[in-house]
N, C-alpha and C. Protein backbone atom coordinates (compact mmCIF):
# COMPACT_ATOMS: atom_id res chain seq x y z
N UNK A 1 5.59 22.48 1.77
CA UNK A 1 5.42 21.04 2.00
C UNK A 1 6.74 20.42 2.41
N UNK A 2 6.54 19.97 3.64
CA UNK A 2 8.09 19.08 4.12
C UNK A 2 8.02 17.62 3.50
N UNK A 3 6.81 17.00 3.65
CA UNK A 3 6.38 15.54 3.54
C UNK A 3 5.18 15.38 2.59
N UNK A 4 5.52 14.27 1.65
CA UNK A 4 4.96 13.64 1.03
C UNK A 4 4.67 12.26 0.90
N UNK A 5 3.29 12.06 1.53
CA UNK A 5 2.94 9.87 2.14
C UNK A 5 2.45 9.68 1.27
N UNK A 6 2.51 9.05 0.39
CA UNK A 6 1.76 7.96 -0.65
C UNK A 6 1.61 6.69 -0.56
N UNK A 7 -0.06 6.63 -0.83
CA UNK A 7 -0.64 5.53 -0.68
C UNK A 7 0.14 3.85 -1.77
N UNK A 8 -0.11 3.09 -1.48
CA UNK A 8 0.44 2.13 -2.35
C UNK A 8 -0.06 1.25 -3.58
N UNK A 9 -1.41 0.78 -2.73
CA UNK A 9 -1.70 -0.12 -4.05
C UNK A 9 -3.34 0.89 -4.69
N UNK A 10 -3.26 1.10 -6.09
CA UNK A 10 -4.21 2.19 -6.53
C UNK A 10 -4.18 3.12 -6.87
N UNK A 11 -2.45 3.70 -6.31
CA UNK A 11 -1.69 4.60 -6.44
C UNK A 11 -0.53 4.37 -6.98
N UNK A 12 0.76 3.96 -6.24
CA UNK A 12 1.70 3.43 -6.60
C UNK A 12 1.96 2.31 -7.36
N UNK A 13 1.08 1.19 -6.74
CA UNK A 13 1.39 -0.28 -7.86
C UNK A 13 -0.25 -0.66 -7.80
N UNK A 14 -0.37 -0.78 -9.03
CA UNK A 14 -1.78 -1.38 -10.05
C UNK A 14 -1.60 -2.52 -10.58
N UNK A 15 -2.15 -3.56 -9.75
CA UNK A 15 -2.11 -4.81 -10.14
C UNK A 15 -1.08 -5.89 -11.14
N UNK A 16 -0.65 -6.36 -12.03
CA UNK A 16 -0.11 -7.26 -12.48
C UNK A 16 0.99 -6.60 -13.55
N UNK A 17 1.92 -6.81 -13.65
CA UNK A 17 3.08 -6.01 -14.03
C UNK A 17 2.60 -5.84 -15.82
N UNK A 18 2.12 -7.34 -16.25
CA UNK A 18 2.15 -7.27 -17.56
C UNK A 18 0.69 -6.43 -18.43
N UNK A 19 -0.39 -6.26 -17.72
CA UNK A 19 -1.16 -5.54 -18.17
C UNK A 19 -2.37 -4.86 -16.98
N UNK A 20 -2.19 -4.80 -15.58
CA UNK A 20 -2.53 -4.11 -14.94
C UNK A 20 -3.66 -4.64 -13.78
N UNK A 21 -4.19 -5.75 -14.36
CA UNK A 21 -5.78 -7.01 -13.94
C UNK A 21 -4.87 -7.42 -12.22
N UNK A 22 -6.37 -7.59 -11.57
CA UNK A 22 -5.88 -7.88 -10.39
C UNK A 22 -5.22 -9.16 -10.15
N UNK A 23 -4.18 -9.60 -9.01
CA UNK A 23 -3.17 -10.34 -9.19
C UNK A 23 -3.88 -11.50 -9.02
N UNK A 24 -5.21 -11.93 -8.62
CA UNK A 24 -5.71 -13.24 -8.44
C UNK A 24 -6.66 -13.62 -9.49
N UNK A 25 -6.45 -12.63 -11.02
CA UNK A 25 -6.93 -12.82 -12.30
C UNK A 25 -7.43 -14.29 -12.91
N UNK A 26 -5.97 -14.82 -12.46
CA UNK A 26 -5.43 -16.21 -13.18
C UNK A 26 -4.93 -17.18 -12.38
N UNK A 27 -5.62 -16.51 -10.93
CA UNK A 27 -5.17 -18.08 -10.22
C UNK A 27 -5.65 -19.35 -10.06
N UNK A 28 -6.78 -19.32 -10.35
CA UNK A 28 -7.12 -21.16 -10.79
C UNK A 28 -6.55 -21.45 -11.64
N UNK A 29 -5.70 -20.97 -12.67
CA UNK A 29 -5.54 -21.34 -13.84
C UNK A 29 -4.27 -21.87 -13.61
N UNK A 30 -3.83 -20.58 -12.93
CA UNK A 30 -2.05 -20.98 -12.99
C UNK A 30 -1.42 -21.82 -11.43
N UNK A 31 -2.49 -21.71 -10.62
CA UNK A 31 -2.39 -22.71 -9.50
C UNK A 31 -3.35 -23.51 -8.98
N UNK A 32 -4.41 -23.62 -9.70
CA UNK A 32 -5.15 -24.45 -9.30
C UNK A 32 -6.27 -23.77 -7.91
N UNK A 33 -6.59 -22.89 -7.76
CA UNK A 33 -7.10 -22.15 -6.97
C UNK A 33 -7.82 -21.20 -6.94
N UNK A 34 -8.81 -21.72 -6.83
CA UNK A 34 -10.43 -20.50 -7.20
C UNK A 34 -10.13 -19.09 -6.27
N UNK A 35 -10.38 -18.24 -6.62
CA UNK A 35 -9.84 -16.71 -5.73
C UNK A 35 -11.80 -16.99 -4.55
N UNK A 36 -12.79 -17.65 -4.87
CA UNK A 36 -14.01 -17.24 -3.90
C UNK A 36 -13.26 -18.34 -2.71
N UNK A 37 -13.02 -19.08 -2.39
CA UNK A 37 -12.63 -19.90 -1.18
C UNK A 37 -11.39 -19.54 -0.63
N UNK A 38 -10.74 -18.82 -1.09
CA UNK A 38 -9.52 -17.74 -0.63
C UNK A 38 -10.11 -16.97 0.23
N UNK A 39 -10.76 -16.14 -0.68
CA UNK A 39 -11.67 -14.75 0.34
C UNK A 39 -12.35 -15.35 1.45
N UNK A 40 -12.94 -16.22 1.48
CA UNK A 40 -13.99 -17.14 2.35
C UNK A 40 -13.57 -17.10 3.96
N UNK A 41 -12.30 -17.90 3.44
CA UNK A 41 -11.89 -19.17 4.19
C UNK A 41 -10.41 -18.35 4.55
N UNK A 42 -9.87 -17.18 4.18
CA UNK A 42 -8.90 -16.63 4.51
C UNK A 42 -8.90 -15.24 5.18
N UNK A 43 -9.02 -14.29 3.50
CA UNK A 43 -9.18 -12.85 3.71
C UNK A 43 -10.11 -12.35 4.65
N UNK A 44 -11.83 -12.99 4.42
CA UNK A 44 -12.29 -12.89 5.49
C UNK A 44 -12.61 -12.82 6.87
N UNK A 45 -11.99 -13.82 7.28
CA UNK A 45 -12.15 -13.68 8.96
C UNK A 45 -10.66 -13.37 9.43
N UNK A 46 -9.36 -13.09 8.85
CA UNK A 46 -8.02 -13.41 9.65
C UNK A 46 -7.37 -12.07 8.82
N UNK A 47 -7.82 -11.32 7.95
CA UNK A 47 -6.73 -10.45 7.04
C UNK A 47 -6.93 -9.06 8.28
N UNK A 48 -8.26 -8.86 8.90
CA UNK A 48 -8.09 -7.61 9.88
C UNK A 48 -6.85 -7.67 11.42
N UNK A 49 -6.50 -9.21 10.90
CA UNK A 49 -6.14 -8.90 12.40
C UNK A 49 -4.65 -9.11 11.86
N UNK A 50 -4.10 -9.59 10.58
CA UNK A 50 -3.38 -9.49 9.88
C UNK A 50 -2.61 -8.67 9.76
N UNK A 51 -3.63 -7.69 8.82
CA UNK A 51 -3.10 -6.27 8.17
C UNK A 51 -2.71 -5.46 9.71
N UNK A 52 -3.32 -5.24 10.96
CA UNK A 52 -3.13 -4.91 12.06
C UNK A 52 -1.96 -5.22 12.33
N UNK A 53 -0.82 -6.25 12.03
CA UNK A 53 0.42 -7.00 13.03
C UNK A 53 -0.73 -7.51 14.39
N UNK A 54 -1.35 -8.30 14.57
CA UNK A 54 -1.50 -8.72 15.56
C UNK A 54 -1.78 -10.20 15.64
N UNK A 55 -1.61 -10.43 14.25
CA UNK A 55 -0.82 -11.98 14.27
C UNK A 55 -0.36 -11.96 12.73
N UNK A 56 0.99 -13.30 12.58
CA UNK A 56 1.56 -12.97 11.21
C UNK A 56 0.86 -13.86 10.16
N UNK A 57 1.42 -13.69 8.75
CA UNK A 57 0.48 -13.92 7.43
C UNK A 57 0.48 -15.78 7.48
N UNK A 58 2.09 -15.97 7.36
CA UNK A 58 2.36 -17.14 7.52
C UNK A 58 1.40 -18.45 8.21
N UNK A 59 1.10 -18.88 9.79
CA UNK A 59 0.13 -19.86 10.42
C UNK A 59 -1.32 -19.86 9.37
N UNK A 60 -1.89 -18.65 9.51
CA UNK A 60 -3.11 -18.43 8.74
C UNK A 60 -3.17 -18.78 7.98
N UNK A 61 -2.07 -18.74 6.83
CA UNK A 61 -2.32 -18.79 5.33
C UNK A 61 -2.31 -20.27 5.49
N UNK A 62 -1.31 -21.00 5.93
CA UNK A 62 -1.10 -22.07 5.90
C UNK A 62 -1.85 -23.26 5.90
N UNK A 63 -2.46 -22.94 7.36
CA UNK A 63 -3.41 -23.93 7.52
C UNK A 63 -4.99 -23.98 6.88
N UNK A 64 -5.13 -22.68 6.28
CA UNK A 64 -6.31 -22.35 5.57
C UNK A 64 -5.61 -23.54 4.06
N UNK A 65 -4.82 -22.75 3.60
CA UNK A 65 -4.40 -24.08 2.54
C UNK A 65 -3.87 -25.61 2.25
N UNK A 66 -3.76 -25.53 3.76
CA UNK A 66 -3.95 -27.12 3.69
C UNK A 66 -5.04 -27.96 4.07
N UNK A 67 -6.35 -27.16 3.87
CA UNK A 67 -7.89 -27.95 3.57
C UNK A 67 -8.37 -27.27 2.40
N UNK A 68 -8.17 -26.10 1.79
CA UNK A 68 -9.13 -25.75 0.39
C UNK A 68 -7.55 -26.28 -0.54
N UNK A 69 -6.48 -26.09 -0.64
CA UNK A 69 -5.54 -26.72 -1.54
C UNK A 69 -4.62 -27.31 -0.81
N UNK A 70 -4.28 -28.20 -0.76
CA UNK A 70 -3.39 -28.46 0.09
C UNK A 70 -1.60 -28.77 -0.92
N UNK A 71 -2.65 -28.88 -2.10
CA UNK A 71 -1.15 -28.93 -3.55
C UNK A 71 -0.41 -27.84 -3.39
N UNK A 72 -1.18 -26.59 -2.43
CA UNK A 72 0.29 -25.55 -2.66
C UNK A 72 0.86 -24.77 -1.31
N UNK A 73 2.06 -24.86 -1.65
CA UNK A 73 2.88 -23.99 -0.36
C UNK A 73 2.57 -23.08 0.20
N UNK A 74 2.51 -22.27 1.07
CA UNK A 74 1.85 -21.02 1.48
C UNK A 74 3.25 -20.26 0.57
N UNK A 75 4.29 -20.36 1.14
CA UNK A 75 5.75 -19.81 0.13
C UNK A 75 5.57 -19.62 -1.28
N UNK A 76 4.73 -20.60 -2.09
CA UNK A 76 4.16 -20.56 -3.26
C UNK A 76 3.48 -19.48 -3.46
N UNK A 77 2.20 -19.32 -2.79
CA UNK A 77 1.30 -18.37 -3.06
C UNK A 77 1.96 -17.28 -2.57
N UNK A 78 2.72 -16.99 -1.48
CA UNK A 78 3.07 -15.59 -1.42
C UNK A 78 3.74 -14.98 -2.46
N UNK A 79 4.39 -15.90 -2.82
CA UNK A 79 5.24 -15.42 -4.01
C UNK A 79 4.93 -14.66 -5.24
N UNK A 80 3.77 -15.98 -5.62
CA UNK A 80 2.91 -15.12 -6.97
C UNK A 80 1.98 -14.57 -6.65
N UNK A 81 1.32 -14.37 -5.56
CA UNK A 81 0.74 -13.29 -4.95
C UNK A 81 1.39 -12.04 -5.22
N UNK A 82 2.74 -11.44 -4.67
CA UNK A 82 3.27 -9.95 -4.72
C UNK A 82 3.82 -10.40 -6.25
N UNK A 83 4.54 -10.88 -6.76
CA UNK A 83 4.81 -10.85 -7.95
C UNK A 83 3.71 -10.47 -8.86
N UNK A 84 2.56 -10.74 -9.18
CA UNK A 84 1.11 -10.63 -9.87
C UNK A 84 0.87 -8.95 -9.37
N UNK A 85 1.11 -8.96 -8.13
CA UNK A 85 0.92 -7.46 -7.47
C UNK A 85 1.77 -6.33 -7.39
N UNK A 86 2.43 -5.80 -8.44
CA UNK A 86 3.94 -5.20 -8.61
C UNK A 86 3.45 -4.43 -9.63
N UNK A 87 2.46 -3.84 -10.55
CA UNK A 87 2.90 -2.77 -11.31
C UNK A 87 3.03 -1.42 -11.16
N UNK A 88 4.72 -1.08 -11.21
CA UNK A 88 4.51 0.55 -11.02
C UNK A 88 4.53 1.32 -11.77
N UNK A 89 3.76 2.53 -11.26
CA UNK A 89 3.46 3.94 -12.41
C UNK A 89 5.00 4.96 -12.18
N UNK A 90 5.31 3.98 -13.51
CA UNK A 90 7.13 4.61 -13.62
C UNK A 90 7.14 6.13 -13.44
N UNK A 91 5.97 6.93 -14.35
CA UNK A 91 5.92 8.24 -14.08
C UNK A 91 5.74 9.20 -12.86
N UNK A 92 4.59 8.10 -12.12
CA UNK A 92 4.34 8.61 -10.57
C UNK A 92 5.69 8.60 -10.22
N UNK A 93 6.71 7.58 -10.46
CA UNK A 93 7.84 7.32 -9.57
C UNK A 93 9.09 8.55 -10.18
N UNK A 94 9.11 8.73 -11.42
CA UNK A 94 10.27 9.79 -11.42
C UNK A 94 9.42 11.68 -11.11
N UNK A 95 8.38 11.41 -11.02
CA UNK A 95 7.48 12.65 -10.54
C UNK A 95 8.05 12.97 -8.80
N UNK A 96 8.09 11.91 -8.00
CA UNK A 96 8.14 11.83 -6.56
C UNK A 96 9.79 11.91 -6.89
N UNK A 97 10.42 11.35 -7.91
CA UNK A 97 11.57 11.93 -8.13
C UNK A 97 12.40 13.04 -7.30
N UNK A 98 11.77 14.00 -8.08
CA UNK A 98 11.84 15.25 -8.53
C UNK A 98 11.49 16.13 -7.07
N UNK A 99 10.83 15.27 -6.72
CA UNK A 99 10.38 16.82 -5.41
C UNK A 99 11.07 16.23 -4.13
N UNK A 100 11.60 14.89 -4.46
CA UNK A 100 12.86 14.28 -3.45
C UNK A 100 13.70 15.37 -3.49
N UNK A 101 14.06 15.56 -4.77
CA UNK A 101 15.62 16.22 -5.04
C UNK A 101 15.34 17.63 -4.72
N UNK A 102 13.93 17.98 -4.30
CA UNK A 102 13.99 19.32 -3.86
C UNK A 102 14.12 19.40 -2.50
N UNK A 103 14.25 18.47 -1.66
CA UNK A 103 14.24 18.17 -0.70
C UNK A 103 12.83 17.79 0.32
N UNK A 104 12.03 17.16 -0.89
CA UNK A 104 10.62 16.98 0.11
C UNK A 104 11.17 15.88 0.64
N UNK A 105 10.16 15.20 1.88
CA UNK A 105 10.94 13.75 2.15
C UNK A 105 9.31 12.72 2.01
N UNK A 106 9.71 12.22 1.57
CA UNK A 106 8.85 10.53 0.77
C UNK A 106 9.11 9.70 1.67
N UNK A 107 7.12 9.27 1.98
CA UNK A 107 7.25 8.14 2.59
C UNK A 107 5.94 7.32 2.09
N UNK A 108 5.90 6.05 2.15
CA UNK A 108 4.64 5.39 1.71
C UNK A 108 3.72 4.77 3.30
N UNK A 109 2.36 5.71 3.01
CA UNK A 109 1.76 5.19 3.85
C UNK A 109 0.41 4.54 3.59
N UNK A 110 0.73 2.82 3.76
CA UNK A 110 -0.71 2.08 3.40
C UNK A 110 -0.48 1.03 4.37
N UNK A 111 -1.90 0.45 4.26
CA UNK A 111 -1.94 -0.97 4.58
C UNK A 111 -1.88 -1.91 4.31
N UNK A 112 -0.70 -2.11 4.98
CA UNK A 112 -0.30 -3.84 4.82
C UNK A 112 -0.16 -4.82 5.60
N UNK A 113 0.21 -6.22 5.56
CA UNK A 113 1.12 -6.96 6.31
C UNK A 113 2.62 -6.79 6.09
N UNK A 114 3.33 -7.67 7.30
CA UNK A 114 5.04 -7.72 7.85
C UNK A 114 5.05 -8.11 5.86
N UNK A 115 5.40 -9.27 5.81
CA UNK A 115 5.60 -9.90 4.40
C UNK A 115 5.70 -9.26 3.16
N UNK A 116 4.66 -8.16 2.69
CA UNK A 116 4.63 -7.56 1.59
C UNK A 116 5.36 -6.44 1.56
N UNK A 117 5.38 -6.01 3.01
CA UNK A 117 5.60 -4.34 3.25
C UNK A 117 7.15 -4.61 2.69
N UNK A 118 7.92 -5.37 3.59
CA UNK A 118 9.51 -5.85 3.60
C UNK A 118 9.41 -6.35 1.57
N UNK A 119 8.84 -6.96 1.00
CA UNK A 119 9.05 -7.43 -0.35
C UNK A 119 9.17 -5.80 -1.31
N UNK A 120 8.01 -5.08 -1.04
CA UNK A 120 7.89 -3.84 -1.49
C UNK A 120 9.18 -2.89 -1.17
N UNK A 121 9.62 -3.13 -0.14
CA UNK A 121 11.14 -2.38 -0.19
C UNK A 121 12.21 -2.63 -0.56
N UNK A 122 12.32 -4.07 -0.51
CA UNK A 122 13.76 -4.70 -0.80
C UNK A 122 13.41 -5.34 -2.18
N UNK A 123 12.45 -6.01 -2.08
CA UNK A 123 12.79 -6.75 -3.86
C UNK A 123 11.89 -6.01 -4.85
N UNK A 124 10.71 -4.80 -4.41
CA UNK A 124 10.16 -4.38 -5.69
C UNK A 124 11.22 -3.22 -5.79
N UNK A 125 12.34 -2.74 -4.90
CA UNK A 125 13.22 -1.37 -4.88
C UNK A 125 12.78 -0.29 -4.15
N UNK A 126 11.63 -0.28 -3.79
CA UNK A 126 11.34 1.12 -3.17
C UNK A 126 11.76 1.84 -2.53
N UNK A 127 12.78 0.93 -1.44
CA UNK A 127 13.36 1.92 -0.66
C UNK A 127 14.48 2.59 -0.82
N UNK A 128 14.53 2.30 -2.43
CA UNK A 128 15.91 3.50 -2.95
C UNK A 128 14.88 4.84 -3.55
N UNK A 129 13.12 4.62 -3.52
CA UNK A 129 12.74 6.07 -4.18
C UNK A 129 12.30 6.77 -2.83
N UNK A 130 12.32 6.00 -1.83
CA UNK A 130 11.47 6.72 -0.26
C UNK A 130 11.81 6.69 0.73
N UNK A 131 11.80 7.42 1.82
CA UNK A 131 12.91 7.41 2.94
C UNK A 131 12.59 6.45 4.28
N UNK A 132 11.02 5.94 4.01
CA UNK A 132 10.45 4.87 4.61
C UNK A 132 9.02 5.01 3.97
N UNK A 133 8.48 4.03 4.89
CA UNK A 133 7.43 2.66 5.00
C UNK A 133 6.79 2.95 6.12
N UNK A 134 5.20 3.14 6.36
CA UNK A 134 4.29 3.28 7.20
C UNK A 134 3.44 2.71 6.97
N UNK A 135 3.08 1.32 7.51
CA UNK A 135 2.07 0.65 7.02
C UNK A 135 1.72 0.03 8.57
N UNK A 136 0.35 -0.45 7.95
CA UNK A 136 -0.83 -0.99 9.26
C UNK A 136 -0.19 -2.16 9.95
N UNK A 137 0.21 -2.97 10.07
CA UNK A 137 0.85 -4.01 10.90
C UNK A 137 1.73 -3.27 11.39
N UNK A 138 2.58 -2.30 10.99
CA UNK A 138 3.64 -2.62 11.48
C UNK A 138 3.22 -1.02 12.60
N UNK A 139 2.38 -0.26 12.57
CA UNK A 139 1.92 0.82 13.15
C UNK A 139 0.55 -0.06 14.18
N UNK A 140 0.27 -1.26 14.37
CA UNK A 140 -0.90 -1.56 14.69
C UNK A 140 -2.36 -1.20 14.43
N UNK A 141 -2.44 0.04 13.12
CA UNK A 141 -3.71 0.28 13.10
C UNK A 141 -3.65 0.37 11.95
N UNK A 142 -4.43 0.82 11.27
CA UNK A 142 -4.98 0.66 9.75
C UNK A 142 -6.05 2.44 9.42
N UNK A 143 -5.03 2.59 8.15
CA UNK A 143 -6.12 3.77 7.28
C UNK A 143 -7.80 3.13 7.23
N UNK A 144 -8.83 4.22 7.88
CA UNK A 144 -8.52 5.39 7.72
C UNK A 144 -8.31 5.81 9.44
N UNK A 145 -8.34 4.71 10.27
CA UNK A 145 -7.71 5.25 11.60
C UNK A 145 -7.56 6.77 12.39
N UNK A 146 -7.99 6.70 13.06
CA UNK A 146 -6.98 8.63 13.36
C UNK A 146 -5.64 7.93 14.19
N UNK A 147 -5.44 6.74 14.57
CA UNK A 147 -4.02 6.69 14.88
C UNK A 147 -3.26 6.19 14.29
N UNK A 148 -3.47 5.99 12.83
CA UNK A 148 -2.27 5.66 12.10
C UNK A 148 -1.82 6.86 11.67
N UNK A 149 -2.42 7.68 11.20
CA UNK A 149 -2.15 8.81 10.84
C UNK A 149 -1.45 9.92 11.93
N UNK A 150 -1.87 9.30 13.18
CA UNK A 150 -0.71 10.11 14.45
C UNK A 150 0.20 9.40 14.55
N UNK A 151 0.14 8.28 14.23
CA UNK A 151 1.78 7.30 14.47
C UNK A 151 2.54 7.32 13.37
N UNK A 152 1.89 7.91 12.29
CA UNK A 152 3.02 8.47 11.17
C UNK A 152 3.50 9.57 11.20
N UNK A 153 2.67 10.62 11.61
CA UNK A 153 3.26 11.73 11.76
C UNK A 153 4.11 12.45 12.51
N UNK A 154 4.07 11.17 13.78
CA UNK A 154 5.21 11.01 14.65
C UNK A 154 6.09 10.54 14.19
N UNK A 155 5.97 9.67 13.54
CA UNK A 155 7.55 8.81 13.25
C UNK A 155 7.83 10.27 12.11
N UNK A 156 7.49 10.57 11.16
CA UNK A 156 8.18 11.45 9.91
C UNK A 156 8.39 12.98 11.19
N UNK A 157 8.11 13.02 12.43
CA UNK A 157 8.65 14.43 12.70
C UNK A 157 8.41 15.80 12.41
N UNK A 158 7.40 15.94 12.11
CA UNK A 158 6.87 17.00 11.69
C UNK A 158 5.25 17.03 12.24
N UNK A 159 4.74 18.77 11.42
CA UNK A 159 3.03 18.37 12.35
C UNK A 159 2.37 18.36 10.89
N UNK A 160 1.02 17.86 11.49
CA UNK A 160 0.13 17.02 10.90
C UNK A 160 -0.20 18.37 9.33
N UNK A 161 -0.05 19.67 9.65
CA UNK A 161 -0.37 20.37 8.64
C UNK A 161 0.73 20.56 7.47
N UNK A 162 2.15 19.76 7.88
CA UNK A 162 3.22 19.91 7.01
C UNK A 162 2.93 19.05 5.96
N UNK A 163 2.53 17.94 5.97
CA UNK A 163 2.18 16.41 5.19
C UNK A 163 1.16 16.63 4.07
N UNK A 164 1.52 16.24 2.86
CA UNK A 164 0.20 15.88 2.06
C UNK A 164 0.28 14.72 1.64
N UNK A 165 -0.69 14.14 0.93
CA UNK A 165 -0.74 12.84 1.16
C UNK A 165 -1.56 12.58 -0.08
N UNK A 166 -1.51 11.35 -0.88
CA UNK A 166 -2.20 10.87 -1.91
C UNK A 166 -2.56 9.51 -1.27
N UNK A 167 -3.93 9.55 -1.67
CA UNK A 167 -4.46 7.86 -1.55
C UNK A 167 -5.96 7.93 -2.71
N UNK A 168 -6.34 6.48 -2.84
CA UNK A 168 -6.86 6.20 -3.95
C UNK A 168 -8.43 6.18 -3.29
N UNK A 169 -8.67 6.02 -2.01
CA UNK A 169 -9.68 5.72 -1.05
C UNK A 169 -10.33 6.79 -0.26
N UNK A 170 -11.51 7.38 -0.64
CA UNK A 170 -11.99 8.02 -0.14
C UNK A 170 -12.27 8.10 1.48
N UNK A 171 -12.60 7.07 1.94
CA UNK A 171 -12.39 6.76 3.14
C UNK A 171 -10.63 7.69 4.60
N UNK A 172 -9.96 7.43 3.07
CA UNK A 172 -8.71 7.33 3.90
C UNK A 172 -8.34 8.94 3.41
N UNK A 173 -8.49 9.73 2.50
CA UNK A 173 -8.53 10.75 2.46
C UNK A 173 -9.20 11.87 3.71
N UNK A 174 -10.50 11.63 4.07
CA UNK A 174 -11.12 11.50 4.79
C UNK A 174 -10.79 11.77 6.23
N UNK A 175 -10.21 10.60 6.46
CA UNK A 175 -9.62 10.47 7.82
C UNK A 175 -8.10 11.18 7.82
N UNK A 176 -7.57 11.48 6.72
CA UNK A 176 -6.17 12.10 6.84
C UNK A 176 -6.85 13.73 7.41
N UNK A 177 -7.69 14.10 6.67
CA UNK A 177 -8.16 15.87 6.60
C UNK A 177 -8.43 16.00 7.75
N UNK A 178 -9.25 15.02 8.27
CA UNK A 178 -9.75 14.97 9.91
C UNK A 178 -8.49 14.98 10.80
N UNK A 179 -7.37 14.60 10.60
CA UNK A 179 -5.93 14.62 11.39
C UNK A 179 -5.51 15.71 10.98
N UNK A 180 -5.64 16.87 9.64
CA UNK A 180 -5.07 17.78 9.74
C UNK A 180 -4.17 17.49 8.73
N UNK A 181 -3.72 16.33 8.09
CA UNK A 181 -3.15 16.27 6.54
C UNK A 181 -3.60 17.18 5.39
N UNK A 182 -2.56 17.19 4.64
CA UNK A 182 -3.67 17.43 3.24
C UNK A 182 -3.75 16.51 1.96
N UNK A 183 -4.91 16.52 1.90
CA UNK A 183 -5.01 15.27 1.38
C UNK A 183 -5.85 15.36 -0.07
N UNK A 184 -5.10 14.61 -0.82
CA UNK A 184 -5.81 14.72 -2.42
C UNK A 184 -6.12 13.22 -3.02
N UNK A 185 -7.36 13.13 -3.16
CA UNK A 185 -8.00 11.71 -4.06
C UNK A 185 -7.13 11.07 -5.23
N UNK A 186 -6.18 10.50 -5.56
CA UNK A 186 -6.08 10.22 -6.65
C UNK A 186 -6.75 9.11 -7.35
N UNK A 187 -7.01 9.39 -8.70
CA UNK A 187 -7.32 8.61 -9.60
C UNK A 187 -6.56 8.30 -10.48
N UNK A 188 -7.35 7.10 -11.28
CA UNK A 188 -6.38 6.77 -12.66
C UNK A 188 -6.31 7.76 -13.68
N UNK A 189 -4.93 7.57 -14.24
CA UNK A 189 -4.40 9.03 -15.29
C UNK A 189 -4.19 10.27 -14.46
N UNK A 190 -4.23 10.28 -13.41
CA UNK A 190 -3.80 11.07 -12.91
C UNK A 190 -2.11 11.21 -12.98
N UNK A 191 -1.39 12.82 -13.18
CA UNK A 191 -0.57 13.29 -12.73
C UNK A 191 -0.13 13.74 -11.19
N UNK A 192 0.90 13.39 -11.04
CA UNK A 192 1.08 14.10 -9.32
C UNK A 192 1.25 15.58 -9.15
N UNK A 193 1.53 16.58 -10.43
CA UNK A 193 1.04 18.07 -10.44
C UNK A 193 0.14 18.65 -10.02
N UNK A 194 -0.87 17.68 -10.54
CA UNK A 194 -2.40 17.61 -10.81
C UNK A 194 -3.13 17.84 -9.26
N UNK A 195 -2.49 16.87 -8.67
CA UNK A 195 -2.93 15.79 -7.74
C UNK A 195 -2.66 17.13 -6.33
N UNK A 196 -1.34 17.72 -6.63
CA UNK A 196 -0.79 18.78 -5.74
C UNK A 196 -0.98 19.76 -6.20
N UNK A 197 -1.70 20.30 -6.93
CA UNK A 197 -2.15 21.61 -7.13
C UNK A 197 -3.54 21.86 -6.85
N UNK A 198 -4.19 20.56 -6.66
CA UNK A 198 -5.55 20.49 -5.69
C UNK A 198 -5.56 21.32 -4.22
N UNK A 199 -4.25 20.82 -3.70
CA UNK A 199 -4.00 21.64 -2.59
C UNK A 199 -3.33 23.00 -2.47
N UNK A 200 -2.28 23.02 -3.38
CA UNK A 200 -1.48 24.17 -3.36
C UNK A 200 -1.13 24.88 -4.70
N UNK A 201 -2.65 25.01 -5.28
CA UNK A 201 -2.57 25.69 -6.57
C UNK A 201 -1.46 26.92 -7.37
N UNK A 202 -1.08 28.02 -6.52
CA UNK A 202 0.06 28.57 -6.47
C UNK A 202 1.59 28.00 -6.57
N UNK A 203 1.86 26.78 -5.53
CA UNK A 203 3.13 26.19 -5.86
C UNK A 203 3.60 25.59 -6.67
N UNK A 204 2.68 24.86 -7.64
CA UNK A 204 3.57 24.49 -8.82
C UNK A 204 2.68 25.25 -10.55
């Protein structure tokens, strides 16, 4: 194994730092903002073309919240948006450790937008555990794609049978095997031993 892509949210970070609940748990509460007219009036019609890069988070969010809330900043909600959305599996992280220092090379590949992807590297730290970031905006396509998965495997340099890959989404598992990844389901409580000995029972 040269490369190791891991998926992000399901895998890497599980919802809300302090006990795990999804990050829009408590947002009427704590901002005044029902999570069903979010989805409606936001996620719904504008997050595909979003998560794509083919337009940014910012206009959208904005003007969607200045008719269902107009009391809050879009800057506001992004904020406690990824903040609410930050818990990591410390163990997954000194596990991916470990096979850094053997010289595998780590990269995270999910879907996102510009906004989170950049927060996830610089202010949650990640990009001191991974050598990059492959995500859907910024690749134009989205897991389970067959060209995100060729536009990653281009950028990491290697061929498609060197890579294994963890994601939480059957879907996207799926579409990795179909590119020639190898690819293992993870679930919750899962170990990353576990997870890689699905594929390469002999190596560890």
């Amino acid at each position: 194994m040269k490369v190791l892509m891991v998926d992000v949210d399901g895998v890497l970070v599980n919802g809300r730092p302090a006990d795990g609940l999804p990050f829009a748990t408590d947002l009427e509460r704590d901002l005044g903002l029902p999570l069903a007219p979010l989805q409606r009036e936001f996620f719904k019609p504008y997050w595909p073309d979003i998560v794509t890069g083919r337009e940014p988070i910012e206009p959208r969010l904005t003007a969607v919240l200045a008719n269902i809330a107009p009391h809050i900043e879009t800057e506001t909600l992004l904020g406690y948006w990824f903040a609410n959305d930050s818990r990591l599996d410390k163990r997954l992280l000194e596990d991916l450790a470990g096979l850094r220092k053997g010289g595998v090379a780590l990269y995270l590949a999910t879907n996102q937008e510009h906004r989170r992807a950049a927060w996830l590297m610089s202010e949650l730290g990640l990009a001191t555990h991974f050598d990059d970031i492959f995500y859907s905006a910024k690749l134009g396509h989205r897991k389970p794609d067959q060209d995100f998965f060729r536009l990653a495997t281009a950028k990491a340099g290697v061929e498609p049978h060197e890579i294994m890959f963890i994601d939480d989404a059957a879907e996207n598992i799926e579409g990795a095997r179909q590119f020639g990844w190898n690819a293992a389901r993870w679930t919750p409580g899962m170990m990353l031993e576990n997870a890689l000995s699905v594929l390469h029972p002999t190596r560890l």
